[in-house]
Protein backbone atom coordinates (compact mmCIF):
# COMPACT_ATOMS: atom_id res chain seq x y z
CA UNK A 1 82.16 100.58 98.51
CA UNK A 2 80.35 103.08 101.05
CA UNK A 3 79.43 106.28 99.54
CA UNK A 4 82.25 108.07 102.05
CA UNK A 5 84.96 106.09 100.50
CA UNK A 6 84.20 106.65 96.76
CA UNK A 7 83.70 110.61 97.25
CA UNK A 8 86.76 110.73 99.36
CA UNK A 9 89.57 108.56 97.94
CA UNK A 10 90.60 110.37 94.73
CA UNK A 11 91.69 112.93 97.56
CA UNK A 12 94.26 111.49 99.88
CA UNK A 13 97.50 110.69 99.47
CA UNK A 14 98.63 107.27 101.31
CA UNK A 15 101.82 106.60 103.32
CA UNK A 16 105.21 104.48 101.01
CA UNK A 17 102.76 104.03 98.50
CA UNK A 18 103.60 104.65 94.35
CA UNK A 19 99.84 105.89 94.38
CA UNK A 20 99.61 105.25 90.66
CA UNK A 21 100.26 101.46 91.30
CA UNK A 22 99.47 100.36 94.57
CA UNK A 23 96.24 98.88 95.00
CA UNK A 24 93.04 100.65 96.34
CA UNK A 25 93.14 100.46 100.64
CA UNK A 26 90.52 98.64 102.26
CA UNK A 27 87.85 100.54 104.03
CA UNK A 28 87.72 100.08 107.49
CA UNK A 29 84.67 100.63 110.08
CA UNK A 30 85.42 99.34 113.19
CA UNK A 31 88.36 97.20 115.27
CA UNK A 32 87.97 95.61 118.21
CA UNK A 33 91.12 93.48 119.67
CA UNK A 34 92.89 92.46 117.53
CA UNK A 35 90.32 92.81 114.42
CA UNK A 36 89.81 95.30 111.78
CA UNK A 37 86.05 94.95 110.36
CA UNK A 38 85.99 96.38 106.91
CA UNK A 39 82.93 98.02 105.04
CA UNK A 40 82.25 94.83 102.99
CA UNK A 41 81.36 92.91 106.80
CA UNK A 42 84.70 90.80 106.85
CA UNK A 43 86.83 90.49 109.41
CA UNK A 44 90.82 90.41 109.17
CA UNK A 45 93.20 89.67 111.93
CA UNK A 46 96.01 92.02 112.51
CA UNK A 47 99.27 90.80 112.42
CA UNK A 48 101.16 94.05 113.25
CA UNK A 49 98.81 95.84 115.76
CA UNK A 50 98.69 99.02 113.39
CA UNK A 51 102.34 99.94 113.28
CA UNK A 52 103.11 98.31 116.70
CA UNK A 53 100.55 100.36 118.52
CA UNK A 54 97.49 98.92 119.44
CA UNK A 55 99.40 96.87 121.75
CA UNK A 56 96.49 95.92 124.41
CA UNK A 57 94.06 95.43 121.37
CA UNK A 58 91.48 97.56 119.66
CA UNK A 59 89.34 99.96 121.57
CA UNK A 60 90.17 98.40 124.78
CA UNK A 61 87.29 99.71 127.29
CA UNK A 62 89.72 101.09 129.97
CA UNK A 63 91.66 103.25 127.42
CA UNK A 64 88.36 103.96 126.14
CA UNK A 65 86.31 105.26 129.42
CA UNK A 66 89.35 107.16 130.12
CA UNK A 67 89.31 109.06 127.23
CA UNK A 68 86.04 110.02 127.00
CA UNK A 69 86.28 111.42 130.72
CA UNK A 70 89.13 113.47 129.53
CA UNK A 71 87.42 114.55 126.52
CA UNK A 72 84.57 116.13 128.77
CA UNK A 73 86.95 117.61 131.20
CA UNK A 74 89.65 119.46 128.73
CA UNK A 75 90.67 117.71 125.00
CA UNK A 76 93.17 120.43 124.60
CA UNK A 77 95.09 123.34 126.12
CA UNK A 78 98.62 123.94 125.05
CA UNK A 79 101.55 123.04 126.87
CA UNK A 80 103.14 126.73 126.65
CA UNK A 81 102.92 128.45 130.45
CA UNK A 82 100.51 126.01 131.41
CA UNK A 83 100.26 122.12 132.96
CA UNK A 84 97.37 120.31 133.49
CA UNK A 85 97.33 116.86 135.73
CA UNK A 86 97.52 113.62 132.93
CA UNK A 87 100.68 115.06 131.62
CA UNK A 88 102.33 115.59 135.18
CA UNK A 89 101.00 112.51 136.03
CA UNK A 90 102.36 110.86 132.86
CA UNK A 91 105.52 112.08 133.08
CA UNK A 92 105.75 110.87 136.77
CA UNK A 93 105.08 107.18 135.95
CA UNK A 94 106.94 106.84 132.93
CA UNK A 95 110.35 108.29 134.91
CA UNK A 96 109.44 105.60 137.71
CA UNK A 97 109.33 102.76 134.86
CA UNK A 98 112.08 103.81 132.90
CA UNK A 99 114.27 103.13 136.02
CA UNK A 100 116.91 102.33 136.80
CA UNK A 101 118.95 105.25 136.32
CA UNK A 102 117.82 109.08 136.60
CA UNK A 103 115.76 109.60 133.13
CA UNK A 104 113.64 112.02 135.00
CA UNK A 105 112.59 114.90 132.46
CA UNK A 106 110.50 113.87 130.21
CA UNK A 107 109.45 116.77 126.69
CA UNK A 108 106.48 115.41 125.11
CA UNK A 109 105.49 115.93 121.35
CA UNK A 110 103.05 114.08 118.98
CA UNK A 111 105.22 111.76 116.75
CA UNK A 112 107.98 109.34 117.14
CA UNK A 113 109.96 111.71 114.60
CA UNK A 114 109.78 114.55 116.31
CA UNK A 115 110.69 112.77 119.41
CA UNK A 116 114.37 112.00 117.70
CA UNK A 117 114.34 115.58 116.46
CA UNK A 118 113.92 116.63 120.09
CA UNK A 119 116.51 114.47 121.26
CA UNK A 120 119.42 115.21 118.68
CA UNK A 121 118.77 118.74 119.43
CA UNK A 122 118.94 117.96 123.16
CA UNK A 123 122.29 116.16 122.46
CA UNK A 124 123.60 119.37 120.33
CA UNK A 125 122.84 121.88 122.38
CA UNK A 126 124.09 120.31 125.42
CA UNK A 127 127.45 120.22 124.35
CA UNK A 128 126.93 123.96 122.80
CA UNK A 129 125.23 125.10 126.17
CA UNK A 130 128.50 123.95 127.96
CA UNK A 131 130.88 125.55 125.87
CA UNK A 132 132.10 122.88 123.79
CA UNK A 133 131.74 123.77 119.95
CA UNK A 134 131.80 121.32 116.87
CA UNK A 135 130.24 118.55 118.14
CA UNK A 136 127.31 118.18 115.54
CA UNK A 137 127.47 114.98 114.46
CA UNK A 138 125.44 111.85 115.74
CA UNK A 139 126.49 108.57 115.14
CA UNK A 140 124.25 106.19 114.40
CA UNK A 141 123.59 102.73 112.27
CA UNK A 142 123.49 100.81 109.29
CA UNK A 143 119.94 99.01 109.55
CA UNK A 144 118.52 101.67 111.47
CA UNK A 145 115.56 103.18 111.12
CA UNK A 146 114.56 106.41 112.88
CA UNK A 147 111.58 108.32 111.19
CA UNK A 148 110.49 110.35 108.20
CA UNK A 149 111.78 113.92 109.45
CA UNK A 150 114.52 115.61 108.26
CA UNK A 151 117.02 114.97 111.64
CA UNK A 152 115.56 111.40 112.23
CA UNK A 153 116.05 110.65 108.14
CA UNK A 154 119.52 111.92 108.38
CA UNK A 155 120.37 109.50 110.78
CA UNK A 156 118.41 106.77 109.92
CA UNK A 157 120.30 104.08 106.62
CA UNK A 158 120.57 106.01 103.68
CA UNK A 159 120.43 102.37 101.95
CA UNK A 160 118.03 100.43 103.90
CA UNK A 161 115.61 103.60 104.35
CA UNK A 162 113.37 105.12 102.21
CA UNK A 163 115.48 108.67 102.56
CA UNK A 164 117.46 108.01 99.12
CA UNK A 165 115.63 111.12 97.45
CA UNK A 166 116.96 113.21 100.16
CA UNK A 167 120.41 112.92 100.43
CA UNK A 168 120.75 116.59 99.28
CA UNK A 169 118.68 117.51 101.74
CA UNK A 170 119.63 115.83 105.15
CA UNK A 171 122.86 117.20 106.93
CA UNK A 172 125.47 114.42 106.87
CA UNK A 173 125.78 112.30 109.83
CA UNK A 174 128.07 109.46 110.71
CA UNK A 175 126.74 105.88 109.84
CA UNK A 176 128.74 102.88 110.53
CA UNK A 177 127.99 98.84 111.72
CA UNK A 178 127.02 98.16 114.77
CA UNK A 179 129.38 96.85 117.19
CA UNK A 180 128.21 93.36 117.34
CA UNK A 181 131.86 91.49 117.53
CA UNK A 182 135.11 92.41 117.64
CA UNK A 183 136.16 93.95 114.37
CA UNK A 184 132.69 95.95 114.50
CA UNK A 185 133.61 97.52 118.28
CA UNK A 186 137.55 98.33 117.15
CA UNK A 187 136.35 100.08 113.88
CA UNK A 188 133.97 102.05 115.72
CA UNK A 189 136.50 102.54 118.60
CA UNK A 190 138.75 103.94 115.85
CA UNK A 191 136.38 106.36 114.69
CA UNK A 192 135.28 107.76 118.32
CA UNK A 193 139.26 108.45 119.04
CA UNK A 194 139.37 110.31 115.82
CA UNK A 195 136.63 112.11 115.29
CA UNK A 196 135.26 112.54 118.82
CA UNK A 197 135.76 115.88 118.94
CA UNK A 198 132.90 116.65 116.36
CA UNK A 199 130.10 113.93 117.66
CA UNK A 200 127.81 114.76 120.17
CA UNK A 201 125.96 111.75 120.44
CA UNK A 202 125.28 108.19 119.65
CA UNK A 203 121.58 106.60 118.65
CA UNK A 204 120.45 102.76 118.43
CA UNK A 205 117.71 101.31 118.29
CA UNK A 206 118.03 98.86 120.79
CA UNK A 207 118.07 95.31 120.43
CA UNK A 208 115.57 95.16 117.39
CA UNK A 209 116.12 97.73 114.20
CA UNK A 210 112.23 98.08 113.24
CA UNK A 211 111.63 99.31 110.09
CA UNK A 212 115.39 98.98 108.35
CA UNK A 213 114.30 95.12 108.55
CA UNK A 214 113.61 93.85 112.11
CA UNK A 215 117.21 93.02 112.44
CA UNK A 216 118.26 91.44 116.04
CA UNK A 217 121.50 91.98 118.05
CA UNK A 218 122.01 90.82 121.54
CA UNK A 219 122.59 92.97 124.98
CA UNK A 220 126.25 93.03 124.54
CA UNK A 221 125.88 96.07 121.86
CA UNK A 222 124.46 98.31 123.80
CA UNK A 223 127.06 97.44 126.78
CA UNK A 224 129.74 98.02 124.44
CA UNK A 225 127.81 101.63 123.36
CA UNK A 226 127.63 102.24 126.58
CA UNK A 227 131.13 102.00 127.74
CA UNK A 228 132.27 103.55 124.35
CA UNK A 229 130.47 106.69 124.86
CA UNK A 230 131.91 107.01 128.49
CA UNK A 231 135.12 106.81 127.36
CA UNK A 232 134.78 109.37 124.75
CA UNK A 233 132.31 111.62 126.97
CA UNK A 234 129.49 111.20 124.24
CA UNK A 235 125.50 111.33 124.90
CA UNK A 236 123.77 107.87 124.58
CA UNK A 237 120.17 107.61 122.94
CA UNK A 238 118.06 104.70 122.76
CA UNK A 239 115.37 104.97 119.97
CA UNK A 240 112.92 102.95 121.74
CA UNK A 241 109.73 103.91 119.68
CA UNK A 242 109.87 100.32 118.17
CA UNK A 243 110.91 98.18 121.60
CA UNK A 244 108.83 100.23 123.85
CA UNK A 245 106.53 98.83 126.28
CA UNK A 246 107.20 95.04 126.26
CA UNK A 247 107.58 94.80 122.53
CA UNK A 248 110.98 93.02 123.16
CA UNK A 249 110.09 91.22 126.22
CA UNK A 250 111.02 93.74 129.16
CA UNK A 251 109.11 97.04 129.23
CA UNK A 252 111.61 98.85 127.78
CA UNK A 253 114.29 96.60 125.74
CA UNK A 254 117.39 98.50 127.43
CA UNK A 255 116.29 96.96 130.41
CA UNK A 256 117.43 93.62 129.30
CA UNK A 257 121.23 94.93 129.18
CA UNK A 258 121.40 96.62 132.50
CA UNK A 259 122.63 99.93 130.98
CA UNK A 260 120.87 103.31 130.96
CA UNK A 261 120.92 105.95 128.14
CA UNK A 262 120.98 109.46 128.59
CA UNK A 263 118.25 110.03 125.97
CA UNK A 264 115.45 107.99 125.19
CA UNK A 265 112.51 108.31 122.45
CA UNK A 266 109.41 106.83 122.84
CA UNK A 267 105.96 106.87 121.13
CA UNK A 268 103.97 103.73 119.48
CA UNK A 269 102.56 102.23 122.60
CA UNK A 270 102.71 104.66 124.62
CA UNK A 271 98.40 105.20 124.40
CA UNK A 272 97.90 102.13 123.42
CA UNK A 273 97.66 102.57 119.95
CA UNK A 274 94.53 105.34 120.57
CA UNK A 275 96.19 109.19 120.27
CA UNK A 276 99.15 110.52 118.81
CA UNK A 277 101.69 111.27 121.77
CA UNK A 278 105.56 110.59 122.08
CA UNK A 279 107.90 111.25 124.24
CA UNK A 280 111.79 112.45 124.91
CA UNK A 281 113.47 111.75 127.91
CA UNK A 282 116.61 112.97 129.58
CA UNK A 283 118.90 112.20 132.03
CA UNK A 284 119.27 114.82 135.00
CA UNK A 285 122.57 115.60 133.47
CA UNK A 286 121.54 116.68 130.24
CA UNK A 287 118.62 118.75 131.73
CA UNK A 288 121.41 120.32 134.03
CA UNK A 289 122.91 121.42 130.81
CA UNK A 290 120.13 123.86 129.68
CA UNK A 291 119.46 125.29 133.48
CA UNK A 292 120.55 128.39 133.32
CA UNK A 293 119.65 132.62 133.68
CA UNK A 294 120.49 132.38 129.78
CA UNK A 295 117.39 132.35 127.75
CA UNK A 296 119.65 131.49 124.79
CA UNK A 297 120.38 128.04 126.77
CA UNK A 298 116.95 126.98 126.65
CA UNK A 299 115.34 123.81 124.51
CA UNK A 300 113.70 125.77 122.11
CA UNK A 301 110.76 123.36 121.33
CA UNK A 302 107.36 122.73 121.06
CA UNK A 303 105.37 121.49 119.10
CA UNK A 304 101.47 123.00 119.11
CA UNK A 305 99.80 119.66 119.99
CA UNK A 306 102.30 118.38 122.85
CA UNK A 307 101.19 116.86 126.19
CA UNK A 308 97.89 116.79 124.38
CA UNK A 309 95.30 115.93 127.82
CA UNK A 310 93.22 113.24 125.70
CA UNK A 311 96.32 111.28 124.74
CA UNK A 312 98.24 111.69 128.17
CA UNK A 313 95.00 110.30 129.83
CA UNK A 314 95.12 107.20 127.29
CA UNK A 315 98.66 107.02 127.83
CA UNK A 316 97.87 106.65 132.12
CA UNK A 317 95.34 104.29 130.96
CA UNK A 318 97.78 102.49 129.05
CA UNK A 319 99.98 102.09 131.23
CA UNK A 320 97.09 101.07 134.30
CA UNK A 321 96.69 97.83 132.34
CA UNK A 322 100.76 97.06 132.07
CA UNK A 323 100.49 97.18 135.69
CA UNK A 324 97.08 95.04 136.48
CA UNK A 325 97.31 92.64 133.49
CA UNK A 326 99.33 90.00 132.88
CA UNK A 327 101.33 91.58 129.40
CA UNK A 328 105.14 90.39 130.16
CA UNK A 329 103.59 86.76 130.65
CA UNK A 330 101.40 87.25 127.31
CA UNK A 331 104.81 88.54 125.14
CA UNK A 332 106.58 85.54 127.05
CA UNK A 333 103.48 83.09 125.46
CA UNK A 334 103.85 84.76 122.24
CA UNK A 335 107.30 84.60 121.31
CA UNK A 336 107.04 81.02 121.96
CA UNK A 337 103.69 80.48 119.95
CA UNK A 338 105.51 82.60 117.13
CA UNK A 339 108.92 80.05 117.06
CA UNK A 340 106.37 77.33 116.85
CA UNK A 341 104.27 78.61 114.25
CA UNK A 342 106.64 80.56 112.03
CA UNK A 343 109.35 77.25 112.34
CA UNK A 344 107.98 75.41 109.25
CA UNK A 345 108.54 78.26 107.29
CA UNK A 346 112.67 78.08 107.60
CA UNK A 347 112.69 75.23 105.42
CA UNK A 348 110.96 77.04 102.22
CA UNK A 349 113.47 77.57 99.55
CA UNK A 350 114.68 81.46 99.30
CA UNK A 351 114.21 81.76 103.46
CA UNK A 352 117.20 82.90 104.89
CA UNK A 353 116.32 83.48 108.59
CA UNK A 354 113.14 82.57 111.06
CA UNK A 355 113.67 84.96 114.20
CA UNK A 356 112.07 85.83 117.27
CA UNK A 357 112.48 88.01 119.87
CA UNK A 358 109.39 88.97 122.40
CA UNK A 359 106.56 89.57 120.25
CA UNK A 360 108.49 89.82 117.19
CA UNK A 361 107.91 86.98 114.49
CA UNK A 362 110.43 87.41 111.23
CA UNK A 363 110.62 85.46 108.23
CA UNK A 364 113.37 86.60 106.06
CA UNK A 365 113.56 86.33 102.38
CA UNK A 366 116.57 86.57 99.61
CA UNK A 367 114.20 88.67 98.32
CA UNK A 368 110.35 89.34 97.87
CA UNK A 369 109.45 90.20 94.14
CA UNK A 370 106.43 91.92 94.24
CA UNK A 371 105.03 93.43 98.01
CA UNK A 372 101.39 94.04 97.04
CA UNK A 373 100.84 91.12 95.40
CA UNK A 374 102.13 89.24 98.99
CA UNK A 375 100.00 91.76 100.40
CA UNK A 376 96.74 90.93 98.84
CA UNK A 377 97.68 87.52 98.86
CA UNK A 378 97.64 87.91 103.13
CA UNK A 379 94.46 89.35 102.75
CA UNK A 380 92.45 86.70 101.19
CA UNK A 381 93.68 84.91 103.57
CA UNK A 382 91.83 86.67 106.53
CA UNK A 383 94.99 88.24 108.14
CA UNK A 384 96.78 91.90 107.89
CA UNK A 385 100.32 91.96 107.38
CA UNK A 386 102.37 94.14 105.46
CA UNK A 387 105.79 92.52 104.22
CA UNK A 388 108.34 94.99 103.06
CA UNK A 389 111.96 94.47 102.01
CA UNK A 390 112.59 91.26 101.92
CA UNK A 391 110.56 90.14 105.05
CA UNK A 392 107.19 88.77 106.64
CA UNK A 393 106.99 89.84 109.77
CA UNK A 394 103.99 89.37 112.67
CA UNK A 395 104.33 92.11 115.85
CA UNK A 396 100.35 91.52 117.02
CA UNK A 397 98.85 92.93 119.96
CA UNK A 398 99.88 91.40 123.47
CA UNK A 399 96.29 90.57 124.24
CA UNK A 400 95.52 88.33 120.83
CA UNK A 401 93.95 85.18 121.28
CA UNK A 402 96.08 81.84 120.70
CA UNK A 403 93.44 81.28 117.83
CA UNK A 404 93.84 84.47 116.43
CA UNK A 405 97.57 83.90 116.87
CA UNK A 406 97.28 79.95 115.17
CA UNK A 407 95.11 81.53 111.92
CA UNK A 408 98.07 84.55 111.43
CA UNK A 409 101.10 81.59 111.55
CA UNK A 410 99.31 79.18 109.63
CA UNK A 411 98.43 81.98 107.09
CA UNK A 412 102.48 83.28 106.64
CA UNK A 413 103.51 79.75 105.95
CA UNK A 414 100.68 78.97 103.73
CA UNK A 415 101.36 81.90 101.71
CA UNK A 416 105.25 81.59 101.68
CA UNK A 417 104.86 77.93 100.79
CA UNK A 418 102.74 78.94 97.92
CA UNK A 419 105.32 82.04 96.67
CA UNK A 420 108.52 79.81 97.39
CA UNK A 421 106.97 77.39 94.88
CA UNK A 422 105.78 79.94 92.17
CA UNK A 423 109.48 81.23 92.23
C-alpha cells in the first residue's frame, strides 16, 4: 500500500459501511473511461460509473479542458447578489432540455439531497405563500429512495432505506404503493380525497426506484400521478437524480410518459460525474408563488457552494457531448447488450428477476447472504460492482466499450453461478 494510504486510512470514515467489519477500500490512482487503476497497477472495470455519474467515462478530455479554463478564470464566487455566465448559461440549457412544459427556474445546490430538501420546501411554502395552511405532508413511495438528509430520508422507505435509526428523528410523511394497477391507484385515490387537505405534494422517482432496489414500473404511473394530483390540486415532483440524463433511455425518464412535473431534482450526471452540482427545478407556477414585495415569501435557501463556476462549466461540457455524441444510440446498444449478457443468469437457482431498462442491468436475488464477500468476489474478477439488498446490478458509463461491457456480464453470471451453487 502507498505510504498516503497507510498514514491516512485509520482517519476516515467510509459511506454504509460497519467500519469495524467491512473490508479495507482499494486505493485508487487514476480512471480513465470506464477504468479505475488502483495503486497495486491493476485495472478494474466499472460496472456502476461511480454512483451513476461518470456517465461519458472517466476524465473525458472535453469535460476536462473545460474545467481547467474555468479554474483559471474564477473556481468560486458565491451565488448570493452575484451571477457569473456557466450558471446562467446552465440554467438556460437545462430549461430548453427539460421541455416540454415550462420548468424554467432552475435553484442550484451541491448534492442530490439537498436538491429534494429544496424542492419539498418549494412545495411547502408554496401552498403557505398562497394562503393555504396545513398542507405539510408529501406523499411519496414504498421502494423509494431519496437521499441521506433529514427531508429526503423522511420521505424516502423507512423499510427498504437505510433511515431505520431515524425514525425519531424525521417528521412523518405519507408512504404508500405506487399506483401501478388498479387497486394501487383507488387506494391512493382514497387517501388524496381524505387527506388532501394536509399534502402539499407528491414525489417519485420515475420509472426506476434507484437505491430502494432498482425497481421498474412503466409510464402509466406517472400518468396516473399526474392526473391524481390535478384533481386534488397537489404539486408533482420527479426525483430524477437516478434517471437523469439518458440513464433510462430518454434524457430525462419523464419524457417517456409525456407528462411534466412541477418540480424536478437532478444531480448525478449532471457534470459528468467530475464536480458536485445538483439542481431543483420549478415550474413558472410555483416560482409565481414566492414573487412577491413580501420578504417573508421568499425561498430561503442557499447553500455556500451553489452554482459553483467549475462544476456549472463541467456541467455545459456535459451536456456539449449529449448533444454532439451519439449517447441515446449507445444506452439503446446497451440495454440490449445487458438482456443478452445478464439472460443466462435468470435460470440460477434463488434468481427471482433479470431486468432491464436503458442502461440499467438487474439481477435480483431471494436474498444475498453476505455483500462483501460478493463484493470481493467481483473484484477478483476484474470488475467493480457493488450488490446491495438482494441485487447485482450493472449502470456503466454510456461510452463503455462492448468488451468492457462482455468482461462485466460474463463476470455477474460467473460469480452468481458460483454463489447459487455454494448456497
Amino acid at each position: 500500500m502507498p505510504d498516503w494510504y497507510a498514514a491516512g486510512i485509520g482517519h476516515i470514515w467510509l459511506p454504509y459501511a460497519q467500519m469495524k467489519t467491512a473490508p479495507l477500500p482499494l486505493p485508487v490512482t487514476a480512471t480513465e473511461g470506464s477504468r479505475i487503476r488502483l495503486a497495486d497497477g491493476r485495472d478494474l472495470i466499472d460496472g456502476i460509473a461511480s454512483w451513476w455519474t461518470a456517465c461519458h467515462g472517466y476524465n473525458h478530455p472535453h469535460i476536462r479542458a473545460a474545467v481547467e479554463a474555468q479554474l483559471a478564470q474564477m473556481p468560486h464566487v458565491m451565488f448570493g447578489g452575484l451571477v457569473h455566465e456557466p450558471a446562467l448559461t446552465l440554467a438556460r440549457r437545462l430549461t430548453a432540455l427539460v421541455a416540454p412544459g415550462d420548468l424554467d427556474r432552475v435553484f442550484f445546490s451541491d448534492s442530490g439531497s439537498v436538491a429534494v430538501e429544496v424542492a419539498l420546501k418549494m412545495a411547502v411554502q408554496y401552498w403557505t405563500n398562497r394562503g393555504v395552511r396545513g398542507r405539510h405532508r408529501i406523499v411519496s413511495f414504498k421502494g423509494g429512495y431519496h437521499g441521506d438528509t433529514t427531508g429526503a430520508m423522511a420521505v424516502s422507505d423507512p423499510e427498504g432505506s437505510f433511515h431505520a435509526a431515524f425514525r425519531g428523528l424525521l417528521p412523518e410523511q405519507i408512504i404508500v404503493d405506487l399506483p401501478a394497477d388498479a387497486a394501487g391507484t383507488t387506494a391512493l385515490e382514497t387517501l388524496l380525497a381524505e387527506r388532501g387537505e394536509e399534502i402539499a405534494a407528491i414525489i417519485v422517482e420515475p420509472l426506476v426506484q434507484g437505491a430502494g432496489g432498482m425497481r421498474f414500473h412503466d409510464a402509466r404511473v406517472l400518468k396516473t400521478l399526474r392526473t391524481l394530483a390535478d384533481r386534488h390540486e397537489l404539486l408533482l415532483i420527479f426525483d430524477e437524480i437516478f434517471t437523469g440524463f439518458l440513464r433510462t433511455g430518454t434524457m430525462f425518464a419523464f419524457q417517456e410518459a409525456g407528462v411534466v412535473p412541477d418540480i424536478i431534482t437532478l444531480s448525478k450526471a449532471l457534470t459528468g460525474g467530475t464536480l458536485p452540482l445538483a439542481a431543483t427545478i420549478a415550474r413558472r407556477k410555483v416560482f409565481d408563488g414566492f414573487w412577491s414585495n413580501d420578504p417573508a415569501k421568499a425561498l430561503m435557501h442557499g447553500p455556500t457552494f451553489m452554482a459553483n463556476p467549475l462544476a456549472c462549466a463541467a456541467a455545459n461540457a456535459s451536456l456539449d457531448l449529449f448533444e454532439r455524441e451519439p449517447r441515446q444510440h449507445q444506452v439503446a446498444k446497451l440495454a440490449v447488450a445487458l438482456r443478452a449478457g445478464l439472460e443466462p443468469c435468470r435460470k440460477l437457482p434463488g434468481v427471482t428477476d433479470v431486468r432491464v431498462k436503458g442502461a440499467v442491468g438487474v439481477v435480483e436475488f431471494d436474498r444475498i447472504d453476505d455483500l462483501n464477500a460478493l463484493r470481493q468476489r467481483f473484484m477478483d474478477e476484474g470488475v467493480f460492482i457493488r450488490p446491495f439488498g438482494n441485487i447485482v446490478y450493472l449502470a456503466p458509463a454510456f461510452t463503455i466499450t462492448n468488451d468492457e461491457l462482455a468482461t462485466l456480464t460474463d463476470a455477474v453470471c460467473a460469480v452468481l453461478a458460483a454463489v447459487s451453487g455454494e448456497r
